[in-house]
N, C-alpha and C. Protein backbone atom coordinates (compact mmCIF):
# COMPACT_ATOMS: atom_id res chain seq x y z
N UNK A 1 24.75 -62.18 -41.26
CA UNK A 1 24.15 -61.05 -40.56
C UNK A 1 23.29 -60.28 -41.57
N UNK A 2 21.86 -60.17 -41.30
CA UNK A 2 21.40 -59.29 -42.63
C UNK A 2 21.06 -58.07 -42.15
N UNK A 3 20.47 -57.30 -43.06
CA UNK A 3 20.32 -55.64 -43.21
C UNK A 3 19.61 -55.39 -41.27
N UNK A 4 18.62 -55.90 -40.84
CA UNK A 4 18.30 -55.46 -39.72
C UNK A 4 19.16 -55.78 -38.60
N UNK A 5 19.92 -56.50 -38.47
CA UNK A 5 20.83 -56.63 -37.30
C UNK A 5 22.20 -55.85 -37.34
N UNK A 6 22.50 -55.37 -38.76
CA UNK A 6 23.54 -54.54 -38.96
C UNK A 6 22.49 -52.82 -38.56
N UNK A 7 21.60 -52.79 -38.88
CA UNK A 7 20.90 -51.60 -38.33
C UNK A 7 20.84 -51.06 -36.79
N UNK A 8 20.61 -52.72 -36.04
CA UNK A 8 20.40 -52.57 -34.11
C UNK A 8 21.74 -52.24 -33.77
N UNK A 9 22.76 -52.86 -34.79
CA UNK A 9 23.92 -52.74 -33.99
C UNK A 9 24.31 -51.01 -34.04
N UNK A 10 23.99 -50.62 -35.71
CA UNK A 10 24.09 -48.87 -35.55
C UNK A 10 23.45 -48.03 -34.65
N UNK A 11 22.24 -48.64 -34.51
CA UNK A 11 21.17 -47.54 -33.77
C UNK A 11 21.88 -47.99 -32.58
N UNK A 12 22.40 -48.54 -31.71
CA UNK A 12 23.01 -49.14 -30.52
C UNK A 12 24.23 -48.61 -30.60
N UNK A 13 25.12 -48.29 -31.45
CA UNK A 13 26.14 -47.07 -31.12
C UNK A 13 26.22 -46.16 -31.13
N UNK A 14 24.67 -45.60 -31.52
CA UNK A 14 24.45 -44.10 -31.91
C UNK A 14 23.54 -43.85 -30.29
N UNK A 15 23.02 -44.42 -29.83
CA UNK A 15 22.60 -44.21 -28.49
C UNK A 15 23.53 -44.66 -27.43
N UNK A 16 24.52 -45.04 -27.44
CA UNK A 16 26.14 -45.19 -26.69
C UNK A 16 26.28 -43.86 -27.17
N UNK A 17 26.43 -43.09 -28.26
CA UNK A 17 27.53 -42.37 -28.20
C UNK A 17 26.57 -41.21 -27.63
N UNK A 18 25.48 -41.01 -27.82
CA UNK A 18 24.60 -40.52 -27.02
C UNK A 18 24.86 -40.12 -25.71
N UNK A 19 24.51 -40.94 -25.13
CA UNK A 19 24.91 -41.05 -23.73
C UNK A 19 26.55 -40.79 -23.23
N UNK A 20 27.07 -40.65 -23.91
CA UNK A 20 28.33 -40.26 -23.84
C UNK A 20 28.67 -39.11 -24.22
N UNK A 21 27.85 -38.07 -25.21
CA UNK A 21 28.13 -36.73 -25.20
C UNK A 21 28.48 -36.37 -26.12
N UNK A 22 28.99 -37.40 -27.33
CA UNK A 22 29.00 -37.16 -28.51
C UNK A 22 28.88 -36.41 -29.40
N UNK A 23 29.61 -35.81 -30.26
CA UNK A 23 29.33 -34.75 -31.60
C UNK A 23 28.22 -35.49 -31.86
N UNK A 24 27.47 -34.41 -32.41
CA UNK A 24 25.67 -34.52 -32.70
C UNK A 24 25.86 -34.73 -34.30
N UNK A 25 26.69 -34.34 -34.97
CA UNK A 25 26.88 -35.05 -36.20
C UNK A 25 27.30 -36.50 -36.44
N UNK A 26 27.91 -37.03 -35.67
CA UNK A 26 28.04 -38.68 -35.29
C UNK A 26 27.85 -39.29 -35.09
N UNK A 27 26.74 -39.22 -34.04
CA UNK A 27 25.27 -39.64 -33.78
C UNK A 27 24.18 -39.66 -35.12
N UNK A 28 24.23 -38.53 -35.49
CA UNK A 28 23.09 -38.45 -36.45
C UNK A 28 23.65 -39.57 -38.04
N UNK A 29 24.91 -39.51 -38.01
CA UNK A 29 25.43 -40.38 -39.03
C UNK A 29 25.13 -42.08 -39.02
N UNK A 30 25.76 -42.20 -37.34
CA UNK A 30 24.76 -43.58 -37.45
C UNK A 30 23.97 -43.73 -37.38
N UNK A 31 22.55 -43.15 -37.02
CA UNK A 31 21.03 -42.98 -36.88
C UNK A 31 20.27 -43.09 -38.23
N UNK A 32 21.14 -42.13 -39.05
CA UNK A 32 20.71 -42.43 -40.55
C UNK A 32 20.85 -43.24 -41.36
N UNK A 33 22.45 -43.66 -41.07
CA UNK A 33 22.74 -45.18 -41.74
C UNK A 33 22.13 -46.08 -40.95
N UNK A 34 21.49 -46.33 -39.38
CA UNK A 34 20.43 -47.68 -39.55
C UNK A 34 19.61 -47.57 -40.18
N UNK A 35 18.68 -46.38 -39.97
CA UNK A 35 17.52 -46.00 -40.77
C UNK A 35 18.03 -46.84 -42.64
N UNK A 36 18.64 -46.60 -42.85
CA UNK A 36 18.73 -46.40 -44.89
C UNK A 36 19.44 -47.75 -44.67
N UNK A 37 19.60 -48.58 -43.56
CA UNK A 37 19.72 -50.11 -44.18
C UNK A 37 19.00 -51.14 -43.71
N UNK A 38 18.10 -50.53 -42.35
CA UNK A 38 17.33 -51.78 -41.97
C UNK A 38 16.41 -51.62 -43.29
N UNK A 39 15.94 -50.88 -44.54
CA UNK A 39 14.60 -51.20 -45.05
C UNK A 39 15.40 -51.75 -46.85
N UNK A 40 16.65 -51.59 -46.37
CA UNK A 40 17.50 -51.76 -47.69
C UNK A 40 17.32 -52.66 -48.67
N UNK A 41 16.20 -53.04 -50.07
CA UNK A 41 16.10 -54.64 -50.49
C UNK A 41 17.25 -55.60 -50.99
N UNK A 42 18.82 -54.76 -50.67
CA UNK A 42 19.29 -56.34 -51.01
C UNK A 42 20.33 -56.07 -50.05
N UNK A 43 20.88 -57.48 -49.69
CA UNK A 43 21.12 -57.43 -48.29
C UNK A 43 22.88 -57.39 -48.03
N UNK A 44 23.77 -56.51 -47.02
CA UNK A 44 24.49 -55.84 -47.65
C UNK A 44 25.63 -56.86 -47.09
N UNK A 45 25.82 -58.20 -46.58
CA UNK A 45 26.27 -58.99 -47.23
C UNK A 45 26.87 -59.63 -48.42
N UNK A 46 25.44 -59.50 -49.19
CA UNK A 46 25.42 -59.84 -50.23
C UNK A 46 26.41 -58.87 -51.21
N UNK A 47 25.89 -57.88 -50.94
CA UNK A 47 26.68 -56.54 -51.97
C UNK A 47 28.31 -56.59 -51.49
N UNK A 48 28.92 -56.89 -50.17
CA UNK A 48 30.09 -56.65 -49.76
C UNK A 48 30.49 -58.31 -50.67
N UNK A 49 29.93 -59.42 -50.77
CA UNK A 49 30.13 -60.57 -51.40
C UNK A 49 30.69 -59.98 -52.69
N UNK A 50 29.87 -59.40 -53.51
CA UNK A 50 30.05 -58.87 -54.59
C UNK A 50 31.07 -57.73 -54.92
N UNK A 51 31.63 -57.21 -53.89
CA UNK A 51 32.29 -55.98 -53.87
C UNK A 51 32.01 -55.18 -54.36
N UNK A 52 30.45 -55.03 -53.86
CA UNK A 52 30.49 -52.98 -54.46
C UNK A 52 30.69 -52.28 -53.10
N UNK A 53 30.45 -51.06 -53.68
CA UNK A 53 31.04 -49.92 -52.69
C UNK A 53 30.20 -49.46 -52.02
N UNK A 54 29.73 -49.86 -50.58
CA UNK A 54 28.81 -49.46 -50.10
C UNK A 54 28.40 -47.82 -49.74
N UNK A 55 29.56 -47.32 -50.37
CA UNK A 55 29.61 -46.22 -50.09
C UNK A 55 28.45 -45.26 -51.41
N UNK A 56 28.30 -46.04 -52.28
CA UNK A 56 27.46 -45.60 -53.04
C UNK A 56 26.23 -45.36 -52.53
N UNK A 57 25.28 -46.08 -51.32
CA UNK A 57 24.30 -46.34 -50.68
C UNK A 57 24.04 -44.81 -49.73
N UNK A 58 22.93 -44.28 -49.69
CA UNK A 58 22.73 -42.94 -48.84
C UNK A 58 23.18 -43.47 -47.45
N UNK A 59 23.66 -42.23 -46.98
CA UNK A 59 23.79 -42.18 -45.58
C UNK A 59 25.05 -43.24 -45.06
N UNK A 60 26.05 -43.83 -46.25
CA UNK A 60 26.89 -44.54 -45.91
C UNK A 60 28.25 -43.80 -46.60
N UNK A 61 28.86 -43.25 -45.61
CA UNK A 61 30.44 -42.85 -45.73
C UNK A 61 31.51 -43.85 -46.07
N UNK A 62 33.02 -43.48 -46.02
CA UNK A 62 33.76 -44.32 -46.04
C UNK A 62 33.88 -44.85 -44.69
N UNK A 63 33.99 -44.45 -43.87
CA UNK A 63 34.12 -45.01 -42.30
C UNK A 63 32.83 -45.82 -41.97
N UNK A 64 31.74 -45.88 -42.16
CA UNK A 64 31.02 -46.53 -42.10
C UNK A 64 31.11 -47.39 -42.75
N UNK A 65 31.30 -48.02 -44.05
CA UNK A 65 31.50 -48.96 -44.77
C UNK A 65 32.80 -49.62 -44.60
N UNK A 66 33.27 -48.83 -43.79
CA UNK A 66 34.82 -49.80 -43.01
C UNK A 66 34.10 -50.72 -42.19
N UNK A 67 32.68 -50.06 -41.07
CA UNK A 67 32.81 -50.58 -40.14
C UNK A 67 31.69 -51.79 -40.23
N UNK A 68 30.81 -51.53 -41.45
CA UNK A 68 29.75 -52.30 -42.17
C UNK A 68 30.91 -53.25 -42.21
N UNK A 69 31.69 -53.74 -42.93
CA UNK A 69 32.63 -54.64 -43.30
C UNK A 69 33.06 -55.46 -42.40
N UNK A 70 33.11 -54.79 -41.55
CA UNK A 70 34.29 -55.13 -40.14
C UNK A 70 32.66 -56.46 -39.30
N UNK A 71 31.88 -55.51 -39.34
CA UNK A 71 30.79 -56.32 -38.60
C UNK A 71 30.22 -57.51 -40.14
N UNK A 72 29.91 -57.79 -40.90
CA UNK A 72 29.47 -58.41 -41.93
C UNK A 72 30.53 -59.33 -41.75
N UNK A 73 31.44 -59.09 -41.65
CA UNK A 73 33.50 -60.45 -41.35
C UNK A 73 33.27 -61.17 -40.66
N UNK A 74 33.19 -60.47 -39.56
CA UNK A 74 33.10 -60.69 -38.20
C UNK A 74 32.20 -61.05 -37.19
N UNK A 75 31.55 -60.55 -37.23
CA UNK A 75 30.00 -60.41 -36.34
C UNK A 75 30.18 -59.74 -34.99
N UNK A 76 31.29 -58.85 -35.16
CA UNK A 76 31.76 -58.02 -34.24
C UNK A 76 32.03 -56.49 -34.70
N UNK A 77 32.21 -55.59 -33.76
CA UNK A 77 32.70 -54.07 -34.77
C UNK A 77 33.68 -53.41 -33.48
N UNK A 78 34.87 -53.30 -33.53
CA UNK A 78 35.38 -52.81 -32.47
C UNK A 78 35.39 -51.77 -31.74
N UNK A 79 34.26 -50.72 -32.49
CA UNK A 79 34.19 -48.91 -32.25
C UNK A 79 32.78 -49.58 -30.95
N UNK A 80 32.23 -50.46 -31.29
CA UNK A 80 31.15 -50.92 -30.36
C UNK A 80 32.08 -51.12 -28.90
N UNK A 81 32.57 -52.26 -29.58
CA UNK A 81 33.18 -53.31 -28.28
C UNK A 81 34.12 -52.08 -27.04
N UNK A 82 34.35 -51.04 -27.48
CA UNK A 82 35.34 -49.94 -27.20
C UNK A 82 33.81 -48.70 -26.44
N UNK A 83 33.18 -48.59 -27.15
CA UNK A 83 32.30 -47.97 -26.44
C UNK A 83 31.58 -48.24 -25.23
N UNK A 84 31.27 -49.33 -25.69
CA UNK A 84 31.01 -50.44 -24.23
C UNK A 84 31.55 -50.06 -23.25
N UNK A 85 32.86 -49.91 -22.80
CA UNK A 85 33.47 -50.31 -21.93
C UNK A 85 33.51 -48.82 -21.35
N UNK A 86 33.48 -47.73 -21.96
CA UNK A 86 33.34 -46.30 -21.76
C UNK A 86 31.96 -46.24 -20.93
N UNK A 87 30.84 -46.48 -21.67
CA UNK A 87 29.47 -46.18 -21.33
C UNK A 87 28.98 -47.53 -21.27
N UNK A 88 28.47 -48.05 -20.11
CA UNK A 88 27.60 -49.31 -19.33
C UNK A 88 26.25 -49.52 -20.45
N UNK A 89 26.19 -50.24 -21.06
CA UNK A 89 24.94 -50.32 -22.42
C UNK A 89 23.89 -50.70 -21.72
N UNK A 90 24.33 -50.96 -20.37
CA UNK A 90 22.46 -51.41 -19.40
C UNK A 90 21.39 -49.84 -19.34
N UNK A 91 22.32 -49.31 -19.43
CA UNK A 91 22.09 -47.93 -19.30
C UNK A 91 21.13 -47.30 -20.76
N UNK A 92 21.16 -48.48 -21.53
CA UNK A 92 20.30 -48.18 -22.58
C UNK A 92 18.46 -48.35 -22.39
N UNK A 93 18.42 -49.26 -21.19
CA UNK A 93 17.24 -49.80 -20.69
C UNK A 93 16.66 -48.35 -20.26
N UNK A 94 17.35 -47.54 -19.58
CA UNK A 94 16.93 -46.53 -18.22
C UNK A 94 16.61 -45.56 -19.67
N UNK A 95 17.11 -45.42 -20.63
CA UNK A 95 16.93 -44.26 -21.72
C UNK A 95 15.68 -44.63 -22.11
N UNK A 96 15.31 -46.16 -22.32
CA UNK A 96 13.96 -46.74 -22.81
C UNK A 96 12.82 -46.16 -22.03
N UNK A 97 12.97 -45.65 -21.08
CA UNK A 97 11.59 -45.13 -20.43
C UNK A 97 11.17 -44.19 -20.39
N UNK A 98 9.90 -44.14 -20.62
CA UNK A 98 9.59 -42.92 -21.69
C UNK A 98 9.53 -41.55 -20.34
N UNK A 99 9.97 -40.49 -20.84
CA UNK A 99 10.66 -39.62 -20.03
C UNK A 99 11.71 -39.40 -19.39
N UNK A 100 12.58 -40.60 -19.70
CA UNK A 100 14.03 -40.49 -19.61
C UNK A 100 15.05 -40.54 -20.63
N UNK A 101 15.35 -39.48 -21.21
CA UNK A 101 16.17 -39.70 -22.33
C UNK A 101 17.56 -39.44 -21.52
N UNK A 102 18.52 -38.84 -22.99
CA UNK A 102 19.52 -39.77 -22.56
C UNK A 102 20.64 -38.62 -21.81
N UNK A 103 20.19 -37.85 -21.54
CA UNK A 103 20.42 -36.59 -20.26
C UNK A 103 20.03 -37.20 -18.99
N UNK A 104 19.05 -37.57 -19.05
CA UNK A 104 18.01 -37.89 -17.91
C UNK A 104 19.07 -39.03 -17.41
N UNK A 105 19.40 -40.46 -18.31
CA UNK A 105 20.12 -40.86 -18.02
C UNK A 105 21.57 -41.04 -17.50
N UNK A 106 22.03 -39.88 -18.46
CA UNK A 106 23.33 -39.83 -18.37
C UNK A 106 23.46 -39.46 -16.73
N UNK A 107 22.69 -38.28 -16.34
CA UNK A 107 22.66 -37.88 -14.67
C UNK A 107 22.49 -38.84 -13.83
N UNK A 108 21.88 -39.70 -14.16
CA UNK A 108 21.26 -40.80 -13.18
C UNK A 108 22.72 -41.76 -12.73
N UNK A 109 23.18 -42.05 -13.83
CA UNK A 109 24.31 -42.62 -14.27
C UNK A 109 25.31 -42.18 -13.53
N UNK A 110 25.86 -40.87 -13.96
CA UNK A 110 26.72 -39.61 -13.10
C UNK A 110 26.79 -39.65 -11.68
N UNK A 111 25.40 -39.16 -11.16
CA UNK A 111 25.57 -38.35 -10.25
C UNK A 111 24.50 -39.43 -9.02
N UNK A 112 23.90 -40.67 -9.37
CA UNK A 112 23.48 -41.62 -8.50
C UNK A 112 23.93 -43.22 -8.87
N UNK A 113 24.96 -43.14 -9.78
CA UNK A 113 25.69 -44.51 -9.99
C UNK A 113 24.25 -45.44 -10.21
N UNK A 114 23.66 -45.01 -11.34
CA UNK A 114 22.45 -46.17 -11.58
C UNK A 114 23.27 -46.02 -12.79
N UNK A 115 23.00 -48.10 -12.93
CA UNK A 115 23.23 -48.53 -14.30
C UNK A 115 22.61 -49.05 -15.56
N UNK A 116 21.55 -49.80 -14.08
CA UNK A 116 20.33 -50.78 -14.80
C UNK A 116 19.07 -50.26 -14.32
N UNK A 117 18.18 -50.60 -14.65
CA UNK A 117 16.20 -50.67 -14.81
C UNK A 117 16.11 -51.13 -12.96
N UNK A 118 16.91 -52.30 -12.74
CA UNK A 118 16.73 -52.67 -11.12
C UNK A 118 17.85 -51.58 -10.51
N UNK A 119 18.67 -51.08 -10.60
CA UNK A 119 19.10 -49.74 -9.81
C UNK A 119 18.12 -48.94 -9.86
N UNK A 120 17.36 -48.57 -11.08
CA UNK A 120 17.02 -47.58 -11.37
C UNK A 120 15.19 -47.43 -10.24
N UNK A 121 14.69 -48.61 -10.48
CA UNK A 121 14.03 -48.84 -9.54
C UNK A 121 14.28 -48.49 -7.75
N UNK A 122 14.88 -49.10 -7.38
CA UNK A 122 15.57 -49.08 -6.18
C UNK A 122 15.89 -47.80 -5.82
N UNK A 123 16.43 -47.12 -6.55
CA UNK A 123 16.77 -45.63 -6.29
C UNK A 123 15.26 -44.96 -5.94
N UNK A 124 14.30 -45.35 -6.93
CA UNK A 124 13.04 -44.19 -6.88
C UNK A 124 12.78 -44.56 -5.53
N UNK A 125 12.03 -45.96 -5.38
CA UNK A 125 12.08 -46.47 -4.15
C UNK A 125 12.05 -46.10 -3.26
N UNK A 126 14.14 -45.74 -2.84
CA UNK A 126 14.36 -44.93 -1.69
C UNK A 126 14.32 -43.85 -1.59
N UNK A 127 13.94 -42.81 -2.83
CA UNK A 127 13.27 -41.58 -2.60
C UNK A 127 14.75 -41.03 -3.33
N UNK A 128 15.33 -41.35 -3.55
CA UNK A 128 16.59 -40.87 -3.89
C UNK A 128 16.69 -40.19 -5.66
N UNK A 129 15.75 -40.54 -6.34
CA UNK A 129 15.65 -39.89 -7.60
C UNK A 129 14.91 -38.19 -7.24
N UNK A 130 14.00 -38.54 -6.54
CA UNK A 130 13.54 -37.10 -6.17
C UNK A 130 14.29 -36.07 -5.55
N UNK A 131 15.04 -36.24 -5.15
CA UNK A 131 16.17 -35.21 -4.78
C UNK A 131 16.98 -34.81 -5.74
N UNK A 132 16.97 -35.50 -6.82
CA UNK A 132 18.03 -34.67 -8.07
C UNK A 132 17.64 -34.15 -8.56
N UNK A 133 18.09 -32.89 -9.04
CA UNK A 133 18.57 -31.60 -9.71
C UNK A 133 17.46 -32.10 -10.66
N UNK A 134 17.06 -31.83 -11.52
CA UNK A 134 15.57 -31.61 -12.42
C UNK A 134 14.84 -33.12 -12.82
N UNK A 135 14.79 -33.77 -11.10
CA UNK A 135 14.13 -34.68 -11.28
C UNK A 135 12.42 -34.15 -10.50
N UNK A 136 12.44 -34.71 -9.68
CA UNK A 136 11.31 -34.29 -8.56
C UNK A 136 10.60 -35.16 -8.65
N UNK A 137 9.82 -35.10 -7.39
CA UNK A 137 8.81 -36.36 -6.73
C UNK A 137 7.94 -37.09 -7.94
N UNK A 138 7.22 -35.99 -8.82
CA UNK A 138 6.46 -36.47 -9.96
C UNK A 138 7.21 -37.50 -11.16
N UNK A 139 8.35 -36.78 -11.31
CA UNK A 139 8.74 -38.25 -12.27
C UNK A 139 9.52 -39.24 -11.41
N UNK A 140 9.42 -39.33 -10.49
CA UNK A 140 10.10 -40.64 -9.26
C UNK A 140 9.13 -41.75 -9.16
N UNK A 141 7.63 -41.00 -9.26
CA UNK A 141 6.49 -41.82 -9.25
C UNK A 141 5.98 -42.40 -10.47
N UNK A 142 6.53 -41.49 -11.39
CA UNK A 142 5.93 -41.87 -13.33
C UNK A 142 7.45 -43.06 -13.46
N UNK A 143 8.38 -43.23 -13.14
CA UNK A 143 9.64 -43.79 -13.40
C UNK A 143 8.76 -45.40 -12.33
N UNK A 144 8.88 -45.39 -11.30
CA UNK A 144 7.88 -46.60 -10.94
C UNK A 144 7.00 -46.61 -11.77
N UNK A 145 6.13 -45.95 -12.23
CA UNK A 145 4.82 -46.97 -12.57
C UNK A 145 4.98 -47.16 -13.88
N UNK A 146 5.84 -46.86 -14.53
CA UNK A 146 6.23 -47.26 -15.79
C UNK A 146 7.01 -48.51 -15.87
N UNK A 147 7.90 -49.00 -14.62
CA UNK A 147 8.45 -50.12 -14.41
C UNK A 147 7.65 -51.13 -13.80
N UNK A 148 6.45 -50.54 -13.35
CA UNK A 148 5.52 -51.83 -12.61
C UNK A 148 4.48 -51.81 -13.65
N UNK A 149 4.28 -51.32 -14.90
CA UNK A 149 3.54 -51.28 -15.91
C UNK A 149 3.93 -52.42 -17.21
N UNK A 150 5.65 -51.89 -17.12
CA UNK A 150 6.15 -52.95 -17.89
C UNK A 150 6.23 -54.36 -17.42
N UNK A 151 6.74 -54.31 -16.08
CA UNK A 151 6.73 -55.96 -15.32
C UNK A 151 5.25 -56.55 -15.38
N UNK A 152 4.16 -55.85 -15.25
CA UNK A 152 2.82 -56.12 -15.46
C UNK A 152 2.65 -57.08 -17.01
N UNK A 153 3.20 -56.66 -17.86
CA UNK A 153 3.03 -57.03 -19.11
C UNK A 153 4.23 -57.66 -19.54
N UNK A 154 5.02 -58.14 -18.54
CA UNK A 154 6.17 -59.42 -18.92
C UNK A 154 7.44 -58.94 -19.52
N UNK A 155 7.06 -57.86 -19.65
CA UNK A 155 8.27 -56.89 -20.64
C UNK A 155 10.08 -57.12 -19.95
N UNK A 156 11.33 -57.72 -20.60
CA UNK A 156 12.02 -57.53 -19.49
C UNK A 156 12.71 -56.62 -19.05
N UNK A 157 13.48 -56.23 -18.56
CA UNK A 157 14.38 -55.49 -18.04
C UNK A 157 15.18 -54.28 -19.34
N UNK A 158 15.43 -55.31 -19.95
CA UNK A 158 16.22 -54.57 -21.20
C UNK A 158 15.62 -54.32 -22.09
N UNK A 159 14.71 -54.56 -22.27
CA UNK A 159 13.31 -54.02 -22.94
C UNK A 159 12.26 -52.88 -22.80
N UNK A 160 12.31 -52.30 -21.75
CA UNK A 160 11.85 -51.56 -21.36
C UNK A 160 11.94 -49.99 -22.25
């Protein structure tokens, strides 16, 4: 596993925990540790091979370098696999669009049981995003054409 896939997997629990409501210091901890290892030049594999202390590295705690470890072993991290199951990660797609962050989502989520990009569609659709609480007709219509913008250009679902 090298430095950038140990990064998606941070930035991917730091927008789970996001969406979940998370202390804003916990978030920002993993946000910084992807940041300071996707550009990292030696690859932290390698360094856990060697046994240094990753903790020497900015933006990497002891709990993080538990969990660096745990995923570098493994190719798994269980604070992920556990979050998952709390917060629906399709739900990361609906945050991808630009004007829906992860409020925007989380409500959507909440309070109209959308999970995915095709709920999320379907809902505008039936008019049903425009009726929520600080949505309104204008971003019901920017939320379509941002999904028929992306399908335009092949983009998929989870990509968005």
């Amino acid at each position: 596993m090298d430095n950038r896939d140990i990064s998606k997997v941070l930035e991917k629990i730091a927008d789970l925990l996001e969406l979940k409501e998370a202390n804003f210091f916990r978030i920002r901890a993993y946000r910084n540790a992807a940041w300071a290892i996707a550009d990292h030049p030696t690859p932290l594999s390698q360094m856990l091979e060697e046994e240094k202390d990753l903790t020497e590295l900015d933006f990497i705690g002891k709990d993080l370098a538990v969990a660096i470890k745990e995923l570098v072993s493994t190719g798994r991290l269980a604070a992920l696999d556990e979050l998952e199951k709390e917060v629906p990660p399709t739900l990361l797609g609906i945050k991808r669009i630009p004007g829906l962050g992860p409020k925007k989502a989380r409500k959507l989520w909440r309070d109209l049981d959308i999970l995915d990009v095709p709920g999320l569609e379907k809902a505008a659709l039936d008019g049903r995003i425009a009726d929520l609480a600080g949505f309104g007709e204008k971003t019901q219509e920017s939320i379509l054409r941002r999904i028929n913008r992306a399908r335009e250009k092949g983009t998929p679902y989870e990509e968005i």
